[in-house]
Protein backbone atom coordinates (compact mmCIF):
# COMPACT_ATOMS: atom_id res chain seq x y z
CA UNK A 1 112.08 123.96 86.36
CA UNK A 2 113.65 121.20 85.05
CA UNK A 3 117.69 120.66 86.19
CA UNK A 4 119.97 120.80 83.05
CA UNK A 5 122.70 118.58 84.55
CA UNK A 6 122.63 114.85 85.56
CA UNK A 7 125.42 113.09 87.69
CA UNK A 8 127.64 110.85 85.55
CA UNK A 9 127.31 108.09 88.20
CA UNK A 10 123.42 107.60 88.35
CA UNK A 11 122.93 108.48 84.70
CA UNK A 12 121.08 105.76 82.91
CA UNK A 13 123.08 102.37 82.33
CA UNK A 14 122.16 102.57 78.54
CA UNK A 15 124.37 106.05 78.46
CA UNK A 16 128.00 104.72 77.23
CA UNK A 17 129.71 107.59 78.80
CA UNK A 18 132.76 107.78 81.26
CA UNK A 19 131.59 107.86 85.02
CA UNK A 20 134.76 109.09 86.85
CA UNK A 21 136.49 112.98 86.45
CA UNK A 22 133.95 114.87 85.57
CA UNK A 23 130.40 115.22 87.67
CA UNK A 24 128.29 116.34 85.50
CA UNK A 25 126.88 114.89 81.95
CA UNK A 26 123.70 117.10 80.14
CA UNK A 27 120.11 115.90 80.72
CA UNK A 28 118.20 115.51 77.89
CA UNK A 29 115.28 117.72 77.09
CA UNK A 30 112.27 115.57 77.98
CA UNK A 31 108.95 114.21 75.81
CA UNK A 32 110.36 112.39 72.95
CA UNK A 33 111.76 109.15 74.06
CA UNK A 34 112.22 107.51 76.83
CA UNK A 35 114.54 108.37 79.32
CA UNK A 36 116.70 105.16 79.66
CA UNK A 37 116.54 105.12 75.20
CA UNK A 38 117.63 108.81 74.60
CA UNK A 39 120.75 110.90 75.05
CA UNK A 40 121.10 114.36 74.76
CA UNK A 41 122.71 115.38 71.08
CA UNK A 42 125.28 117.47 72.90
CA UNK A 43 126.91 114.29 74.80
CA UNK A 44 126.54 112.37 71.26
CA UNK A 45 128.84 114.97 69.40
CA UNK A 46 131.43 115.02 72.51
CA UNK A 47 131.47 112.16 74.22
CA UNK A 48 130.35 109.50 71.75
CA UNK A 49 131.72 111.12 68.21
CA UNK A 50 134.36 113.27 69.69
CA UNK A 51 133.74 115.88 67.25
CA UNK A 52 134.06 118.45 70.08
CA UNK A 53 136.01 118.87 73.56
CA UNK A 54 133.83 121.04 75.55
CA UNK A 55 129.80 121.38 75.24
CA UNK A 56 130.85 125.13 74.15
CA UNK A 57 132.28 123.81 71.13
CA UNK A 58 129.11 121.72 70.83
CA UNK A 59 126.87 124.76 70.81
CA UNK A 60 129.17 126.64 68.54
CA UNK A 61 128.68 123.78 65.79
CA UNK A 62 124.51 123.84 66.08
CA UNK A 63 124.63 127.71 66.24
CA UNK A 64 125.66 127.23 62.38
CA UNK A 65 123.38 124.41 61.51
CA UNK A 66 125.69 121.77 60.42
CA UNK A 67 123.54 119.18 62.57
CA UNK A 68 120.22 117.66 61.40
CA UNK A 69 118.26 115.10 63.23
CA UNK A 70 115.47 113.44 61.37
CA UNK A 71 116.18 116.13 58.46
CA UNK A 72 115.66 119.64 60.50
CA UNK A 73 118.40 121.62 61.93
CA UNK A 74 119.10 121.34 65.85
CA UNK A 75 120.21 124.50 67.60
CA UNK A 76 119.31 123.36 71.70
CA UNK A 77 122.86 121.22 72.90
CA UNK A 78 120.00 119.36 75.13
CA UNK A 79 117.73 118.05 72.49
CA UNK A 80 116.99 114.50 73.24
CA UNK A 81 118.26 111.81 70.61
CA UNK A 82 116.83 108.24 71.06
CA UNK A 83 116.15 104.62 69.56
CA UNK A 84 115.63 105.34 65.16
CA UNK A 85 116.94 109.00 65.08
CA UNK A 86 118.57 110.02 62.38
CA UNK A 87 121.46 111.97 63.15
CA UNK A 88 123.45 113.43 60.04
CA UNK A 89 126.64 115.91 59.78
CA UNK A 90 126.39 117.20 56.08
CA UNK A 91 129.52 119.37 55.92
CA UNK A 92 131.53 115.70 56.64
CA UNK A 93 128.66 114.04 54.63
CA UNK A 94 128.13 111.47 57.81
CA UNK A 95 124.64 110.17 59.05
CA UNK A 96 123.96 108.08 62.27
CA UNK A 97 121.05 105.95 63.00
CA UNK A 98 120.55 105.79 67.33
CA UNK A 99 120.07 101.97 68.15
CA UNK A 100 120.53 100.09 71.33
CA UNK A 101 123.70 97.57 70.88
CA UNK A 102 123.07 93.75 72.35
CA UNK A 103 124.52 95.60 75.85
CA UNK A 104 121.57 97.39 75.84
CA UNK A 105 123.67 100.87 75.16
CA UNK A 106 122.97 103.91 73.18
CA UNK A 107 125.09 103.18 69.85
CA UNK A 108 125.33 104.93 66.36
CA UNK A 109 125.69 103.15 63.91
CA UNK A 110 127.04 104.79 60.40
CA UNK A 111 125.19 104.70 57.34
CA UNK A 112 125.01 105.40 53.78
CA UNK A 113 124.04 108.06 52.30
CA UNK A 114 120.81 106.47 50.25
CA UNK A 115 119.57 104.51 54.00
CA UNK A 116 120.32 108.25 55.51
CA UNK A 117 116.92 109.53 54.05
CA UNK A 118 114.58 106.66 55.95
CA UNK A 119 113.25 106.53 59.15
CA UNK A 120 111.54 103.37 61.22
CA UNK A 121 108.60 105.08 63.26
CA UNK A 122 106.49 102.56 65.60
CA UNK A 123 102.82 103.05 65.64
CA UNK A 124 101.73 103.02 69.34
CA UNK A 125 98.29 104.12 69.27
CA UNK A 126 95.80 105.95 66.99
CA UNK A 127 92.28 107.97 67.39
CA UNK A 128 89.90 109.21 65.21
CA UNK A 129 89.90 113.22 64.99
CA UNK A 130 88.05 115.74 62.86
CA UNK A 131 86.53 114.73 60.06
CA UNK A 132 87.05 110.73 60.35
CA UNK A 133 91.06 111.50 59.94
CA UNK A 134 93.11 109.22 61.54
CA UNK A 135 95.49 110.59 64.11
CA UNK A 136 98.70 108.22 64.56
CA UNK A 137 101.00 108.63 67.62
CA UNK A 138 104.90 107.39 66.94
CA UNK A 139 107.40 106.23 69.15
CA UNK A 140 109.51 109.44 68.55
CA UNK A 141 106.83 111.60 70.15
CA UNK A 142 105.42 112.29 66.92
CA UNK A 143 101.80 112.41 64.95
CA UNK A 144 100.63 111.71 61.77
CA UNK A 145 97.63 112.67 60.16
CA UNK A 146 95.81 110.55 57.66
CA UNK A 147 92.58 109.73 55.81
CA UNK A 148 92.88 106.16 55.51
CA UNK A 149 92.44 103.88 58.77
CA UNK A 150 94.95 101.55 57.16
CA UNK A 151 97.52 101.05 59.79
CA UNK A 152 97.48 99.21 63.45
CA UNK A 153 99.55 99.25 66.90
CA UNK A 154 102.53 98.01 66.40
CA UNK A 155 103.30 98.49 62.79
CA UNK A 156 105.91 100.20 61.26
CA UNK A 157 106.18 103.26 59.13
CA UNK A 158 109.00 103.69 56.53
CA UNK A 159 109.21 107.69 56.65
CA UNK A 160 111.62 110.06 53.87
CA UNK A 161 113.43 112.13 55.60
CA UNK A 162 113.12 115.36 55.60
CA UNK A 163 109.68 115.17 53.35
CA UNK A 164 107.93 113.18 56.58
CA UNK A 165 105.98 111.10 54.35
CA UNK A 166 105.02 107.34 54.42
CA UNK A 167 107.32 105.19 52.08
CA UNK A 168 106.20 101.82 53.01
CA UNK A 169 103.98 100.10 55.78
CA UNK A 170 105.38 96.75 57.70
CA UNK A 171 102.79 95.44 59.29
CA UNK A 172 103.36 93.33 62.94
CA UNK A 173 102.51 89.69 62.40
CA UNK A 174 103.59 86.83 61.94
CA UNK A 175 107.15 86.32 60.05
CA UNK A 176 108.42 89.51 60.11
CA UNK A 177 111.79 90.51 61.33
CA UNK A 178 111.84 92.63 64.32
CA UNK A 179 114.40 94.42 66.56
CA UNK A 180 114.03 94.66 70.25
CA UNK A 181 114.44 97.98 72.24
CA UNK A 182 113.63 96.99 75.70
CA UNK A 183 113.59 93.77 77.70
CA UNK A 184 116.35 91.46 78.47
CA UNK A 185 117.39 90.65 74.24
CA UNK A 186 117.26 94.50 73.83
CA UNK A 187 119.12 95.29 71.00
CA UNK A 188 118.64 91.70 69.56
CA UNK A 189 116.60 91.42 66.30
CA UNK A 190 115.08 88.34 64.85
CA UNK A 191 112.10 86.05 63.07
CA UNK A 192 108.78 86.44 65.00
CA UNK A 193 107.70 82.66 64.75
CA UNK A 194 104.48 83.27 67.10
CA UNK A 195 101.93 85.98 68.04
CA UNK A 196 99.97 85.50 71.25
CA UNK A 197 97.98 88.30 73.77
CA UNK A 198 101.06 90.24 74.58
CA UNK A 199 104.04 88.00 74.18
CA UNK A 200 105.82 86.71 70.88
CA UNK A 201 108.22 84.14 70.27
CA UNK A 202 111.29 85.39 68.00
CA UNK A 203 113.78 83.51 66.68
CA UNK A 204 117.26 85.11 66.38
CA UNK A 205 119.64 84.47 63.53
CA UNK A 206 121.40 81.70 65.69
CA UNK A 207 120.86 80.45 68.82
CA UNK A 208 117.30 79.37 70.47
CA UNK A 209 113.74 80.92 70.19
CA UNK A 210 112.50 82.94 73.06
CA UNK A 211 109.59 84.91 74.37
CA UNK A 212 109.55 88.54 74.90
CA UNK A 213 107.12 91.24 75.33
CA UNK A 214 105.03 92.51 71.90
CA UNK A 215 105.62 96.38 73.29
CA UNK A 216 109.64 95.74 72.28
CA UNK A 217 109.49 94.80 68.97
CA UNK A 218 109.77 97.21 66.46
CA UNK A 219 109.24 95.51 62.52
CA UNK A 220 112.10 96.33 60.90
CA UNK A 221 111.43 94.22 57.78
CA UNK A 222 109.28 91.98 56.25
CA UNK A 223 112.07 88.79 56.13
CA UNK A 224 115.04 91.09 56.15
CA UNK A 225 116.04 94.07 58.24
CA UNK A 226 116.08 97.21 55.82
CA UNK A 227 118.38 99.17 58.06
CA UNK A 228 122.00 98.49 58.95
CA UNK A 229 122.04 97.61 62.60
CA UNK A 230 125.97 97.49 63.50
């Protein structure tokens, strides 16, 4: 059985949370994301938004529903929240997006409310199932199913939230803009001036060019980002 509490002190680096006083922080359910990209939602609520003192308050506010991630109510304090989550509070009428900052921490970043209703999911892999449907797998853990084998690795999928269908399909190549969520520009976004085996040369919107891994990037636009990222 999994343990429910992590120590503060060897908690991932990416968690912006105090280390000192208190032992304990929540561990996130696993599966979804990564374990260095996600956070529990209870620790987001009380030690990131402050919108509660004690993880008792926490599960006292998702016993009555007032949180939605990615458009469907959350009731377990432990559910893991990571990179492209949409986190929104509609009694304050407040929504979050979960991004990595240029520290490489867990930040949320505020939106409005039209930008609330999209989510960025990463294709990163596909099959073919029953009856010559297409089976994508998403970065959040997720699957889609569709007829039409129109999509690749490393695309992007503009999702409305809460209907969970496709809006819009960025495809990885050449000239998009992409932001980074791993590697040592995590959290940086930028031009992608070259494509080769697994690496890609982005350029940033100042400073020099540089090579990174393809399995960080995440299209977030064809030219222009289409999500707020601070």
């Amino acid at each position: 059985m999994a343990k429910k509490h992590l120590k503060r002190l060897v908690a991932p680096k990416s968690w912006k949370i105090k280390r000192k006083g208190i032992t304990f922080v929540t561990r996130p359910n696993p599966g979804m994301h990564s374990k260095k990209n996600s956070i529990s939602i209870n620790v987001v609520l009380r030690d990131m938004l402050n919108y509660a003192k004690t993880t008792r308050d926490v599960k006292v506010i998702l016993s009555k529903g007032d949180i939605l991630v990615d458009g469907k109510q959350i009731k377990d304090h432990r559910f893991s929240v990571g990179v492209m989550d949409l986190i929104e509070i509609p009694k304050i009428k407040e929504s979050f997006r979960v991004l990595l900052n240029k520290k490489g921490n867990i930040s949320l970043v505020k939106l409005k409310p039209d930008e609330a209703k999209i989510k960025l999911c990463k294709v990163v892999g596909k099959s073919v199932i029953k009856k010559g449907k297409i089976q994508l797998n998403l970065n959040d853990g997720k699957n889609m199913i569709i007829d039409k084998n129109n999509y690749n690795t490393g695309d992007t999928l503009v999702i409305e939230v809460p209907e969970q269908k496709i809006k819009e399909h960025l495809k990885f190549e050449k000239g998009v803009c992409v932001y980074l969520s791993g590697g040592k520009h995590k959290g940086e976004s930028g031009i992608i001036d070259e494509v080769k085996d697994r690496l890609i040369k982005v350029k940033p919107e100042s400073g020099e060019s540089f090579e990174t891994s393809k399995k960080f990037a995440f299209v977030i636009g064809k030219e222009n980002p289409i999500i707020t990222l601070s």
